[in-house]
Protein backbone atom coordinates (compact mmCIF):
# COMPACT_ATOMS: atom_id res chain seq x y z
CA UNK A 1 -18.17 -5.70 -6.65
CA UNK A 2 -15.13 -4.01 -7.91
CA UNK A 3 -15.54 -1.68 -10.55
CA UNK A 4 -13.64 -0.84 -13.51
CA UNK A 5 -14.49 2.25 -15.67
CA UNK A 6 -11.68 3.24 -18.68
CA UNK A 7 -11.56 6.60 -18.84
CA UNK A 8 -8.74 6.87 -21.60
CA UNK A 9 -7.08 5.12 -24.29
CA UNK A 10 -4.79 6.70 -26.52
CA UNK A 11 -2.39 5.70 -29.05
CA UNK A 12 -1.81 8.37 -31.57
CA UNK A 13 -0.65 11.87 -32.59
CA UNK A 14 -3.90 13.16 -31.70
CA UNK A 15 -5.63 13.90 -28.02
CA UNK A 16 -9.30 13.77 -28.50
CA UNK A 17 -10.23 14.76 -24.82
CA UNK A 18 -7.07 16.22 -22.48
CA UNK A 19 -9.27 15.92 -19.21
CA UNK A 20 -8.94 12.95 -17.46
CA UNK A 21 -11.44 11.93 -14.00
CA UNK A 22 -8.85 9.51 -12.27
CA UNK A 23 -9.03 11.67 -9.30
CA UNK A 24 -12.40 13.17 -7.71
CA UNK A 25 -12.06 16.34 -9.74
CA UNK A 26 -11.37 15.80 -14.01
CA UNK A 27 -7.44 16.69 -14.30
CA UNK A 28 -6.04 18.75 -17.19
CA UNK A 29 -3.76 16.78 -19.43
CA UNK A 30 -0.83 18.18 -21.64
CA UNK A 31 0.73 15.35 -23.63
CA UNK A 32 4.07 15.65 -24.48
CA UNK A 33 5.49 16.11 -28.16
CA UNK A 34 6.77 12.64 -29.13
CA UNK A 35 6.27 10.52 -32.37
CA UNK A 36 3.27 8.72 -31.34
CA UNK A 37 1.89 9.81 -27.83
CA UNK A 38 0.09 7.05 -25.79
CA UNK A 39 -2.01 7.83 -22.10
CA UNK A 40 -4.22 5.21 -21.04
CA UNK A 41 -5.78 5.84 -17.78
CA UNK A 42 -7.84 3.66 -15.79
CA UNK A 43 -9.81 3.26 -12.75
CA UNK A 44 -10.76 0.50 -10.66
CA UNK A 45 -12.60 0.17 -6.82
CA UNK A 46 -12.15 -2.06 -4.34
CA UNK A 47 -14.82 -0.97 -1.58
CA UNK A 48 -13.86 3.13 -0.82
CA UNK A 49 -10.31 2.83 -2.41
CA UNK A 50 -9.69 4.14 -6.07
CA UNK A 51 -6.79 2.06 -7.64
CA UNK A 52 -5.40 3.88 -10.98
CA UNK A 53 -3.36 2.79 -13.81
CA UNK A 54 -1.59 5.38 -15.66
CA UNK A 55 0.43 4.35 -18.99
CA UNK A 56 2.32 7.77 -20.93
CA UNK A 57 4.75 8.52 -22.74
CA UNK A 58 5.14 11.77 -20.78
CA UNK A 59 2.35 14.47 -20.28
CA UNK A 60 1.89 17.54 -17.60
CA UNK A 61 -1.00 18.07 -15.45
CA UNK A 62 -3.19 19.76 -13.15
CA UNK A 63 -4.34 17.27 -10.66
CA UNK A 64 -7.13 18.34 -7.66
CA UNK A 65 -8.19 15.82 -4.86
CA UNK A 66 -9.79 17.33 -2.45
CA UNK A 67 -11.50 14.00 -0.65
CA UNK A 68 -8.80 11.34 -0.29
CA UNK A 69 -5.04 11.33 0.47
CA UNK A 70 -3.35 10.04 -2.47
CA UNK A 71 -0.02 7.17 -3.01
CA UNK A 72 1.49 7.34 -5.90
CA UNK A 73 3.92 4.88 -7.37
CA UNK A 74 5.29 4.35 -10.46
CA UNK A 75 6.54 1.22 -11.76
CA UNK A 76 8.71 2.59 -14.50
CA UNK A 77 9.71 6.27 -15.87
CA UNK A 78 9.54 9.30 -12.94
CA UNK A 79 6.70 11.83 -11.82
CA UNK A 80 7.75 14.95 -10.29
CA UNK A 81 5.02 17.49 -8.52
CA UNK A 82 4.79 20.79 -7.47
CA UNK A 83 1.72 21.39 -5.13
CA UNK A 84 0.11 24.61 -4.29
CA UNK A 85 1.88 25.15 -1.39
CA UNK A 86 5.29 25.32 -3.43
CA UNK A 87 6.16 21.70 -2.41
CA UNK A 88 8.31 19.76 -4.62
CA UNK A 89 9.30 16.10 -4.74
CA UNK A 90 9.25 13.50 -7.44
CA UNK A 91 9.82 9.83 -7.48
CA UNK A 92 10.67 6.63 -9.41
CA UNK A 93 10.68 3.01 -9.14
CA UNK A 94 11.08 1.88 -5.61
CA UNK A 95 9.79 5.05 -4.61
CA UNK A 96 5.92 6.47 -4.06
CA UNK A 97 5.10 9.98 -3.93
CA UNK A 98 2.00 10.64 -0.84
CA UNK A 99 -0.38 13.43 -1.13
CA UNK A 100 -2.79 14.97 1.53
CA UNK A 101 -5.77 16.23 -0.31
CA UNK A 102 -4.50 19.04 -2.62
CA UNK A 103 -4.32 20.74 -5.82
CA UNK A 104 -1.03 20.22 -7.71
CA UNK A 105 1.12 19.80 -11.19
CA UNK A 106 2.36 17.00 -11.86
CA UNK A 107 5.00 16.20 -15.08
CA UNK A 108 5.25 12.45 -16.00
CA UNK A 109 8.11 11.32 -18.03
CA UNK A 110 9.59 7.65 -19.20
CA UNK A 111 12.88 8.22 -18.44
CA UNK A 112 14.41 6.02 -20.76
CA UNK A 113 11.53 3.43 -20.13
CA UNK A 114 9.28 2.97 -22.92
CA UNK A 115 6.62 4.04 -21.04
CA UNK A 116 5.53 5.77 -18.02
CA UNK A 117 3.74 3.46 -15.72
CA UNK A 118 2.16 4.51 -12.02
CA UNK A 119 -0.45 3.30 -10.11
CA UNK A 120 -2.05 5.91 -8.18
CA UNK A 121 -3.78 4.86 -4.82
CA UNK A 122 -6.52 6.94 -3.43
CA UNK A 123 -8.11 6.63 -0.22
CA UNK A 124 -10.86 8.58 1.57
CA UNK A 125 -9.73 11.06 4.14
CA UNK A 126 -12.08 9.48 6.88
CA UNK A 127 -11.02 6.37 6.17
CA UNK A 128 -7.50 7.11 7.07
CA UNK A 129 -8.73 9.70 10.22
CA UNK A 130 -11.08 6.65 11.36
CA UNK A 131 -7.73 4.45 11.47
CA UNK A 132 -5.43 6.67 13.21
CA UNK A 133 -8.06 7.02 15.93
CA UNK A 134 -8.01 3.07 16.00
CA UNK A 135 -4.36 3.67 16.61
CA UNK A 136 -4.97 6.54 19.33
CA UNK A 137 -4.53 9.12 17.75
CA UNK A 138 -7.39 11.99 19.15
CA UNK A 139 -9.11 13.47 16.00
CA UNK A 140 -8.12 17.21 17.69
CA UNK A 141 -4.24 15.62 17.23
CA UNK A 142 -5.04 14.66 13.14
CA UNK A 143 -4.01 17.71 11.66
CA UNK A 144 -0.71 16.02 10.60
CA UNK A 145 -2.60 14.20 8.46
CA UNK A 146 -3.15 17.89 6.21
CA UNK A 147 -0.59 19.44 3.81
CA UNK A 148 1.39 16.41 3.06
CA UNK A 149 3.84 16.10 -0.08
CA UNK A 150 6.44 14.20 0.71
CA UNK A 151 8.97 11.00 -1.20
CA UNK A 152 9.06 7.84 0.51
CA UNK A 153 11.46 4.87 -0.67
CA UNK A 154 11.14 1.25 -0.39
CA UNK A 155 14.67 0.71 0.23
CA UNK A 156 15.26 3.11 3.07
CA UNK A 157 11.80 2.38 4.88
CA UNK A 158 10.54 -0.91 5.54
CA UNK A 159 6.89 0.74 6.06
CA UNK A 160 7.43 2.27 2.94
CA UNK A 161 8.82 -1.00 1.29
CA UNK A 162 5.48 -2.57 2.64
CA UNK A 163 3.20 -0.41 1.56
CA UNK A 164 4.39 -0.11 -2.58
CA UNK A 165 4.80 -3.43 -2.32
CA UNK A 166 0.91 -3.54 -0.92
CA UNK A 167 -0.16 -0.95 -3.88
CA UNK A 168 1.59 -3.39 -6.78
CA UNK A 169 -0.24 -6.48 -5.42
CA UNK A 170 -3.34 -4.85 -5.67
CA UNK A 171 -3.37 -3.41 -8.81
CA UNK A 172 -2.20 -6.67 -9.80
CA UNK A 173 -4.98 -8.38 -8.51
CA UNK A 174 -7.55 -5.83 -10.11
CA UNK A 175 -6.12 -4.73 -13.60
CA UNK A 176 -6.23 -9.42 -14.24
CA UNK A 177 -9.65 -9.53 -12.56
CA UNK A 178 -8.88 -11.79 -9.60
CA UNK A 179 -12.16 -13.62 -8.45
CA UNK A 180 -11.85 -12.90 -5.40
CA UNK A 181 -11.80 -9.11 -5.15
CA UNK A 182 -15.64 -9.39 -6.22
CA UNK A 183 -16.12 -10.51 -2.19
CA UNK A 184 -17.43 -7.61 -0.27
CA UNK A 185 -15.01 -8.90 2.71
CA UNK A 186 -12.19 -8.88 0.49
CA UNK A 187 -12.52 -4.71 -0.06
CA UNK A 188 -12.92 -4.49 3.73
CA UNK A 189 -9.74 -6.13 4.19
CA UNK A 190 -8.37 -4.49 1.52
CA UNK A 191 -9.53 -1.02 2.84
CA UNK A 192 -8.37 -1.71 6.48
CA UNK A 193 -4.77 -3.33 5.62
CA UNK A 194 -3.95 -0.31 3.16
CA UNK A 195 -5.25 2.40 5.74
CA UNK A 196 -3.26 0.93 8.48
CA UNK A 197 -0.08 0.26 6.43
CA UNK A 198 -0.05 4.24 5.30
CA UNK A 199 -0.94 5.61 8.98
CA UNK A 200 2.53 2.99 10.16
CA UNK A 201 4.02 4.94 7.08
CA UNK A 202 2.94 8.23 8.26
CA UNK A 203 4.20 8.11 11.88
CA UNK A 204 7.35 6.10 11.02
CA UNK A 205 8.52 9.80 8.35
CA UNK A 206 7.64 11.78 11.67
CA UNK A 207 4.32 13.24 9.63
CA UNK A 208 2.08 12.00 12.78
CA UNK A 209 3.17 11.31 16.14
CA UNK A 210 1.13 8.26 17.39
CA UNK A 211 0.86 7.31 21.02
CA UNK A 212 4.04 5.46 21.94
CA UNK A 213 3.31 2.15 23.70
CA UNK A 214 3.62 3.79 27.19
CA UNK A 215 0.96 6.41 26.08
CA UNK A 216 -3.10 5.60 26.20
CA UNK A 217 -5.08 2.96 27.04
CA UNK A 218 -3.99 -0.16 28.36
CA UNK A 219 -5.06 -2.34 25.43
CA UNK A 220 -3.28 0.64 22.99
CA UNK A 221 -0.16 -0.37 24.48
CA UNK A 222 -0.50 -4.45 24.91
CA UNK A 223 -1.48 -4.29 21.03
CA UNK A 224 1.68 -2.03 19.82
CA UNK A 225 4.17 -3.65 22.10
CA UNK A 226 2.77 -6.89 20.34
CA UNK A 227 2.98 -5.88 17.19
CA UNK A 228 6.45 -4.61 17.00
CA UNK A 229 7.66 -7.67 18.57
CA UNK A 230 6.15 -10.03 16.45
CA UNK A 231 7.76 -7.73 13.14
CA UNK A 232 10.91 -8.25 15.32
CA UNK A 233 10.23 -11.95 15.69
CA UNK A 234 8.19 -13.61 13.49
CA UNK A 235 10.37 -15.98 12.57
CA UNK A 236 10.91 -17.50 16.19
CA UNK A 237 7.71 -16.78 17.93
CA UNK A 238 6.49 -21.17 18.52
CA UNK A 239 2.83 -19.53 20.19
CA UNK A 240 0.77 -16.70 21.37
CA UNK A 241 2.03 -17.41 24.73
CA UNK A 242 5.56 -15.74 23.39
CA UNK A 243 3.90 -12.66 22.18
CA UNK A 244 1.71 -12.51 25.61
CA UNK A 245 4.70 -12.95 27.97
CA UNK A 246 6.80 -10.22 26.01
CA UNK A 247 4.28 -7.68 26.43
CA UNK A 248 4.13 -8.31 30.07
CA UNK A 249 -0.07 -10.14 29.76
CA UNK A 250 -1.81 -13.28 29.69
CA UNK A 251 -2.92 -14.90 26.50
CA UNK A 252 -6.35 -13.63 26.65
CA UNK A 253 -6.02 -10.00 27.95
CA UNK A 254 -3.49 -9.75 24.51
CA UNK A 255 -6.26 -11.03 22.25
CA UNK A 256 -9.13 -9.17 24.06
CA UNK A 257 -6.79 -5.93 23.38
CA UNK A 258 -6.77 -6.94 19.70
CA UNK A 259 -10.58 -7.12 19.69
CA UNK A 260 -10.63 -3.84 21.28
CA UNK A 261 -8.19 -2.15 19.33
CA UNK A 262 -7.48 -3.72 16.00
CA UNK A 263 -8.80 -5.22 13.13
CA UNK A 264 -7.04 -8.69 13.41
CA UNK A 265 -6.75 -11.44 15.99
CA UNK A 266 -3.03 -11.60 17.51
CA UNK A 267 -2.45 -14.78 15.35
CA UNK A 268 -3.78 -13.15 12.12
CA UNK A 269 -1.57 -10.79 12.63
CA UNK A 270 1.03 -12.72 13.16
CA UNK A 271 0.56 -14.72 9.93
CA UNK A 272 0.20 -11.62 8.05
CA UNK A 273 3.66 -10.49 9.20
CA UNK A 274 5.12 -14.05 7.93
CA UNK A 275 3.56 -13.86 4.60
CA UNK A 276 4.23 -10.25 3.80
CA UNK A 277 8.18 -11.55 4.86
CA UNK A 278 7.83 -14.75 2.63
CA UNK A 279 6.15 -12.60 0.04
CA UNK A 280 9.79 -10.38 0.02
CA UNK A 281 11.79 -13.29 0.20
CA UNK A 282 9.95 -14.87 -2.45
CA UNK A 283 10.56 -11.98 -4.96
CA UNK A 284 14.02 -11.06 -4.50
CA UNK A 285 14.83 -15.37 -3.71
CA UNK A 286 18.49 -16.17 -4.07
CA UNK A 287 18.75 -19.24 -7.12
CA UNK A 288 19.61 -22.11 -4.18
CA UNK A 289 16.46 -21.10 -2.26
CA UNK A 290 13.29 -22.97 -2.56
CA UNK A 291 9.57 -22.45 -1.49
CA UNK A 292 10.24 -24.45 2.05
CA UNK A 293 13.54 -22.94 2.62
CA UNK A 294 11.38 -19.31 2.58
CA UNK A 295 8.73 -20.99 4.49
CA UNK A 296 10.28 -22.38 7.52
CA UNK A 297 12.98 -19.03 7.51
CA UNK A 298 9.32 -16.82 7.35
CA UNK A 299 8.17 -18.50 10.74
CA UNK A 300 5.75 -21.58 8.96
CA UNK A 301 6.43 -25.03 10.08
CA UNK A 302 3.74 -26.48 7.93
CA UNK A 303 4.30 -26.03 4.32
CA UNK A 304 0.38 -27.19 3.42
CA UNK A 305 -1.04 -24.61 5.62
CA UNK A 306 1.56 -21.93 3.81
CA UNK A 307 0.50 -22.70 0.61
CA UNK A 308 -3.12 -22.42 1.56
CA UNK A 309 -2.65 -19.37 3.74
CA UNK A 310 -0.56 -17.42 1.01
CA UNK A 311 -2.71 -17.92 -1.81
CA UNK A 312 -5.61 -16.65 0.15
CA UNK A 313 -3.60 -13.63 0.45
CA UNK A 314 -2.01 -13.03 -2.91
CA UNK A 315 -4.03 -15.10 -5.21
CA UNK A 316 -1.25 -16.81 -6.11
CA UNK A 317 1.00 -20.02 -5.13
CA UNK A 318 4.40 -19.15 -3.19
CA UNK A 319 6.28 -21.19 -6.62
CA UNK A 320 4.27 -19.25 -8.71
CA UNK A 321 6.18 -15.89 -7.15
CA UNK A 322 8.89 -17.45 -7.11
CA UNK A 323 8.92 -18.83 -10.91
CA UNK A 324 7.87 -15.22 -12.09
CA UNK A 325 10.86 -13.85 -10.29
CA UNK A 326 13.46 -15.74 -11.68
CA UNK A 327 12.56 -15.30 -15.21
């Protein structure tokens, strides 16, 4: 089941307890001096992920994770950090902040927002060292996965853009209590798609060097050819056949790669590419664009089997994003 714990709620001049356990080690807190200071930190899991929620208006301090790499993205205000190593970087909206496991200080401010809010992703070393092998990446090659602290922005990065887009929904779906996140195959899903989306993240800043799809195994390099032509093509690809005759294969040696290799069939993947693009689309829609415009432009010729697939994936129905967005 996913968990919830609330580890602190406050909204006064005073700071009863100024250690916080949002991370695997209690963090010291500093609030700043305002006229009425507010933290509320939570903590949810889904499966081996922690998913935060931090709400300030501003406070310093001492974070140590020493067990999971850490996203962190904040929704409004700014976070700057300094780890041990003398790294600094900071980030705001449209931005996420990424973390090895480390010991660092960390200043949150609004601003100008009201508040400071973040959501803090954190996700178990071997989970991320067991999907970069997936990827082909020899554990002896992993050490660029140590003494990270770098800025990453949606709007510059389309891995990045994915993957804070990724970190919203789910804290979305946790903080309101969606049903389905009680499903034990929901937090392996949930575990896999983030893990994968940060190692794409990781090798696309130059932090990891991945096999290139010459490199490895045969089935390495049928699945990442296929891959980056279906985020190249989703739109136009009619059947498998298209993906299997770009990469040089037959249907079946393509999907027995993808058994092999990944964690998705070639069409699931496929269809997760098209949503994640309607999903975008759907946000940011222009005011003459409707649901089956976005559809049939995201590669979906069938707007019942859309519907179905995307609220499977986001809890939600495509006119229900797209409602919320115009408002």
């Amino acid at each position: 089941m996913t968990h919830f714990r609330q580890i602190l709620a406050v909204e006064n001049d005073l700071l009863p307890d100024r250690r916080s356990t949002l991370f695997s080690m209690p963090s010291d807190l500093d609030p700043h001096e305002v006229e009425r200071v507010r933290i509320e930190i939570r903590r949810y899991f889904v499966g081996n992920i922690g998913v935060g929620e931090v709400i300030s208006t501003g406070h310093d301090a001492t974070v140590t994770e020493p067990n999971g790499a850490t996203l962190v993205v904040p929704r409004a205000g700014r976070v700057n950090s300094v780890t041990t190593g003398g790294n600094v970087c900071s980030a705001r909206p449209g931005q996420a902040l990424f973390f090895s496991p480390n010991r660092r200080q960390t200043r949150v401010e609004t601003a100008g927002a009201p508040h400071f809010v973040g959501i803090p992703l954190v996700i178990p070393r071997s989970e991320l060292a067991e999907t970069a092998a997936r990827f082909g990446l020899h554990p002896r090659r992993q050490r660029g996965l140590d003494g990270l602290a770098l800025t990453v922005s949606g709007t510059t990065s389309a891995e990045a853009g994915a993957l804070i887009a990724l970190a919203c929904d789910l804290h979305d779906h946790v903080s309101s209590g969606a049903p389905r996140l009680m499903q034990a195959a929901a937090h392996r899903s949930w575990n896999r798609l983030l893990s994968e989306k940060m190692i794409e993240l990781l090798c696309s800043v130059g932090a990891i060097d991945l096999p290139s799809a010459g490199d490895g195994r045969a089935g390495n390099r049928h699945v990442r050819k296929a891959i980056a032509f279906m985020r190249e093509h989703f739109a136009e690809i009619v059947t498998m056949a298209d993906v299997a005759e770009a990469c040089g294969v037959g249907v079946r040696t393509l999907e027995t790669s993808f058994r092999e290799i990944w964690t998705q069939t070639p069409h699931q993947m496929l269809t997760e590419i098209r949503l994640e693009a309607a999903r975008r689309q759907l946000v940011a829609a222009d005011p003459s664009m409707s649901v089956t415009d976005i559809a049939l432009q995201s590669g979906f010729s069938h707007l019942g089997r859309f519907s179905v697939a995307y609220r499977a994936r986001f809890d939600e129905m495509p006119s229900q994003t797209l409602r919320r967005a115009r408002i």
